[in-house]
C-alpha atoms as a PDB file:
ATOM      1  CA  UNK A   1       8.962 -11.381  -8.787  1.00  0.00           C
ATOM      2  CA  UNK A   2       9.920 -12.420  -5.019  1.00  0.00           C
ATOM      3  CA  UNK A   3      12.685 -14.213  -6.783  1.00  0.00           C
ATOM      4  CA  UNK A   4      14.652 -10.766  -7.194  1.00  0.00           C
ATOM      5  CA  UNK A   5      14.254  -9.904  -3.631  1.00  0.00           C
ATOM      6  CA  UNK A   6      16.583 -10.270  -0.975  1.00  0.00           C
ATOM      7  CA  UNK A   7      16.054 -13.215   1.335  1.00  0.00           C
ATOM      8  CA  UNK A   8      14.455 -11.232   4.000  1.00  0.00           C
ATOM      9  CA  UNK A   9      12.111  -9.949   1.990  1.00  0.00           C
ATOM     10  CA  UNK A  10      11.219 -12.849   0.067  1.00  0.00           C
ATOM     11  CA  UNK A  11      10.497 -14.714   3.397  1.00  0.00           C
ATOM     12  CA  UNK A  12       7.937 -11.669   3.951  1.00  0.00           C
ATOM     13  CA  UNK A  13       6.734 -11.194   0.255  1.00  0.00           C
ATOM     14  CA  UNK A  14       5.773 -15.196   0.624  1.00  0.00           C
ATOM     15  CA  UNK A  15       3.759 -14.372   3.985  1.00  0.00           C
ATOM     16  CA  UNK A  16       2.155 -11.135   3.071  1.00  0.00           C
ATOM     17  CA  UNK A  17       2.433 -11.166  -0.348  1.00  0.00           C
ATOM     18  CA  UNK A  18       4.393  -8.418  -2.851  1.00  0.00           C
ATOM     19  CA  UNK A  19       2.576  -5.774  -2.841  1.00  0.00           C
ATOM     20  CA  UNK A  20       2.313  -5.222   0.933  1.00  0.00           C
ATOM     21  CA  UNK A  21       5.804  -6.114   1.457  1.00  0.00           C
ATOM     22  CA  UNK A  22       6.418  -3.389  -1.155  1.00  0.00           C
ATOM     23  CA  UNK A  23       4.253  -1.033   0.500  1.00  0.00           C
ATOM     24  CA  UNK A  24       5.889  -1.672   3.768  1.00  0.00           C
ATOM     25  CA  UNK A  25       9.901  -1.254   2.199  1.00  0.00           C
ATOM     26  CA  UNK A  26       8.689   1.915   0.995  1.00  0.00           C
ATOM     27  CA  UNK A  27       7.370   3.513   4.186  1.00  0.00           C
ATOM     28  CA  UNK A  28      10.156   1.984   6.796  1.00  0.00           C
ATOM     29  CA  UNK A  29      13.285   1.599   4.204  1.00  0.00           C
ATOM     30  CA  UNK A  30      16.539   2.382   6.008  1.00  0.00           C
ATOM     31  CA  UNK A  31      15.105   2.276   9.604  1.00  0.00           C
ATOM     32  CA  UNK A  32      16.173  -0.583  12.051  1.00  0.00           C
ATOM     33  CA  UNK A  33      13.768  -2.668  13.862  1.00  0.00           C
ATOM     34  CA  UNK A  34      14.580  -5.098  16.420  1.00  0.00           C
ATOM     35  CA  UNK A  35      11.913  -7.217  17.680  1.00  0.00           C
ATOM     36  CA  UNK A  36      11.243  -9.065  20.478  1.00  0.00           C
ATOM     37  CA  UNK A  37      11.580 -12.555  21.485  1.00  0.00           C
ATOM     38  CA  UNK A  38       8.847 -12.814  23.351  1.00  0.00           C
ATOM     39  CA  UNK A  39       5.472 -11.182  21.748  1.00  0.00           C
ATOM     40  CA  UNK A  40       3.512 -10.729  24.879  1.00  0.00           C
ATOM     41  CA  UNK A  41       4.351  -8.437  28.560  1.00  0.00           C
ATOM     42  CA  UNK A  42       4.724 -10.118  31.615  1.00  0.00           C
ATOM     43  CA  UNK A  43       2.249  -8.120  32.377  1.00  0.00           C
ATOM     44  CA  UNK A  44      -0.411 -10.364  30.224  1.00  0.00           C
ATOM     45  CA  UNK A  45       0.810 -13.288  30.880  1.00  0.00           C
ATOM     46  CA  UNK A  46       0.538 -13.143  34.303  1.00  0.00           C
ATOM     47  CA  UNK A  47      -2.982 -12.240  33.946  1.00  0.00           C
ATOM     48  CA  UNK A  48      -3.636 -14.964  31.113  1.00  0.00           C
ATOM     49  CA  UNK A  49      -2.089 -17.669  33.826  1.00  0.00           C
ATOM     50  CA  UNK A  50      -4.270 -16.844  36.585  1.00  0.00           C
ATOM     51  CA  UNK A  51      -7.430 -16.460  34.173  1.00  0.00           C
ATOM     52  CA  UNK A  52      -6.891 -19.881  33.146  1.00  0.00           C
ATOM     53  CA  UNK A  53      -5.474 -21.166  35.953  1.00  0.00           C
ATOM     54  CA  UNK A  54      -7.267 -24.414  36.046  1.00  0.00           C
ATOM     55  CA  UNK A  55      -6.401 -25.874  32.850  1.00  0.00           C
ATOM     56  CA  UNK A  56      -2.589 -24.801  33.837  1.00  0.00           C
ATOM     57  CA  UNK A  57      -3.207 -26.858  36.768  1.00  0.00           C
ATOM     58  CA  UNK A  58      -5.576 -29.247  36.061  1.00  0.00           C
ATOM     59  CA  UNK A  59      -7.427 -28.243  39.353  1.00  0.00           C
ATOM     60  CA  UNK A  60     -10.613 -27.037  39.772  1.00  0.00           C
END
């Protein structure tokens, strides 16, 4: 029951559901992960902006 969890993983049970939130306790329990802020490189966005450079600018 996500109920018994602990928050953290009730937040994740309620996204991917118990049984893969199980799964996934079970093969990285007791290792530390820090993620992030920002989900992309600066090397994508860079290329994103000038692929789409147009509707960033509104100039043809």
């Amino acid at each position: 029951m996500i109920s018994d969890y602990k928050k953290t993983y009730q937040e994740m049970a309620a996204l991917i559901g118990e049984q893969r939130t199980s799964k996934l306790f079970e093969i990285v329990r007791s290792t530390k992960y820090d993620f992030s802020m920002r989900l992309y490189s600066k090397e994508y966005c860079k290329y994103h902006i000038l692929k789409n450079k147009t509707w960033f600018t509104g100039k043809l």
